[in-house]
Protein backbone atom coordinates (compact mmCIF):
# COMPACT_ATOMS: atom_id res chain seq x y z
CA UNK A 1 -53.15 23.12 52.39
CA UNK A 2 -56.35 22.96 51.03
CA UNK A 3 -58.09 21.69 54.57
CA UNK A 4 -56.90 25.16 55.54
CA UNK A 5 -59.28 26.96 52.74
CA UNK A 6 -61.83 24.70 53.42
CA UNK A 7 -61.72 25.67 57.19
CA UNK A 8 -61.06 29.73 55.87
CA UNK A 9 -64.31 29.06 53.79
CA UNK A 10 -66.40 28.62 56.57
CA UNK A 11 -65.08 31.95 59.10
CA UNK A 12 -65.24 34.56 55.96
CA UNK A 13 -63.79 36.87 58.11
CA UNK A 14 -60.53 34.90 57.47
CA UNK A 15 -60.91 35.33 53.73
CA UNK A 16 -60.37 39.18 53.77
CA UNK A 17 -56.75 37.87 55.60
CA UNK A 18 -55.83 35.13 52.78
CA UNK A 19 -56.72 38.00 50.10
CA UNK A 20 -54.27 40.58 51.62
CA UNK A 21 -52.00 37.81 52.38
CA UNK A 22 -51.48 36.63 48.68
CA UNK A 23 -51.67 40.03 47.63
CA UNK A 24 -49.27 41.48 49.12
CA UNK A 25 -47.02 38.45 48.71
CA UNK A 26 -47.62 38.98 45.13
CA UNK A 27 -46.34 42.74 45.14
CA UNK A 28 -43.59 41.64 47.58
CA UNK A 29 -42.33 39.03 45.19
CA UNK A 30 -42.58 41.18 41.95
CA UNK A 31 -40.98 44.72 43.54
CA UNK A 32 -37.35 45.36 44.38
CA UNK A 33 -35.65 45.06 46.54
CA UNK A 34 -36.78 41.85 47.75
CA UNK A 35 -38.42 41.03 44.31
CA UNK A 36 -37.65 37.13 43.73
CA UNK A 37 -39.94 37.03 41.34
CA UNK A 38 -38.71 39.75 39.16
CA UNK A 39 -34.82 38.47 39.81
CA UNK A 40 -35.98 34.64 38.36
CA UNK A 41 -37.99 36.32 35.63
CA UNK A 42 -35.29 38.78 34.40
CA UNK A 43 -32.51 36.24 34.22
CA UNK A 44 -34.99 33.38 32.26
CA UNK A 45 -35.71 35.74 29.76
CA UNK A 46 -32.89 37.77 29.69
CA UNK A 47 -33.96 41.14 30.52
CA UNK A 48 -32.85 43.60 32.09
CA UNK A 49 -33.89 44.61 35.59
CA UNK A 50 -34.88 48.39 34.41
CA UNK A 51 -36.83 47.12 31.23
CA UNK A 52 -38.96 44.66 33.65
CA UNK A 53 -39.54 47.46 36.11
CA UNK A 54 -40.53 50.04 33.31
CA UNK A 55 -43.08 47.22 31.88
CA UNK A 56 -44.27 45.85 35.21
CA UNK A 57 -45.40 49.25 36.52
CA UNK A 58 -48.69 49.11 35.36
CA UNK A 59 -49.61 45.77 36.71
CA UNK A 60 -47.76 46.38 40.03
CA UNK A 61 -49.81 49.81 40.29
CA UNK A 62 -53.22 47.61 39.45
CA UNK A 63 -52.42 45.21 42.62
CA UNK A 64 -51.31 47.93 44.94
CA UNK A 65 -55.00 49.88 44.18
CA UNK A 66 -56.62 46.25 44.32
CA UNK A 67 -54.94 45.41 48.02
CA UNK A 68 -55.99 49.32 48.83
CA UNK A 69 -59.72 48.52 47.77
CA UNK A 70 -59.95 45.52 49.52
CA UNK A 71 -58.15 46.43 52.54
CA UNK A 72 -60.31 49.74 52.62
CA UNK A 73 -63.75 48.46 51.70
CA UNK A 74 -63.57 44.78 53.03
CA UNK A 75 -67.31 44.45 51.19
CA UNK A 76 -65.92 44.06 48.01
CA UNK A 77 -63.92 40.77 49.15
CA UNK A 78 -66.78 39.70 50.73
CA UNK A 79 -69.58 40.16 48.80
CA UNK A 80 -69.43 36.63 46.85
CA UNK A 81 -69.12 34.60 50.46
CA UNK A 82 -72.05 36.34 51.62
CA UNK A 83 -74.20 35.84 48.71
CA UNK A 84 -73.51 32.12 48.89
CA UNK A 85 -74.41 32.12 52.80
């Protein structure tokens, strides 16, 4: 796993990919109707399903505009990779 980050490191084009990748895995996975994430979370703690989706909307909302802003204005991912080239 990590020799492929190593290899994504060096094409920064591919970087832009892994960021929308893990971000949208990350609203995928905390979202209904798919929402593994929220499912595991709500029965650990013992909450219900509307009380994690009335809480979580905030921080779902935040990751949505972040994979927006990066998938928009690719710059912003790439600015540190092309500082340190």
């Amino acid at each position: 796993m990590s020799k492929f980050f190593f290899k994504s490191l060096e094409k920064p084009e591919l970087l832009i990919i892994i960021f929308g990748l893990i971000l949208n895995l990350s609203i995928a996975g905390a979202t209904p109707p798919v929402g593994t994430l929220m499912f595991t979370t709500c029965s650990i703690s013992n909450v219900k399903i509307e009380d994690y989706i009335k809480e979580g909307y905030p921080f779902i909302l935040a990751t949505i505009i972040a994979l927006l802003l990066i998938t928009y204005f690719p710059i912003i991912s790439m600015l540190l990779p092309n500082l340190l080239m």
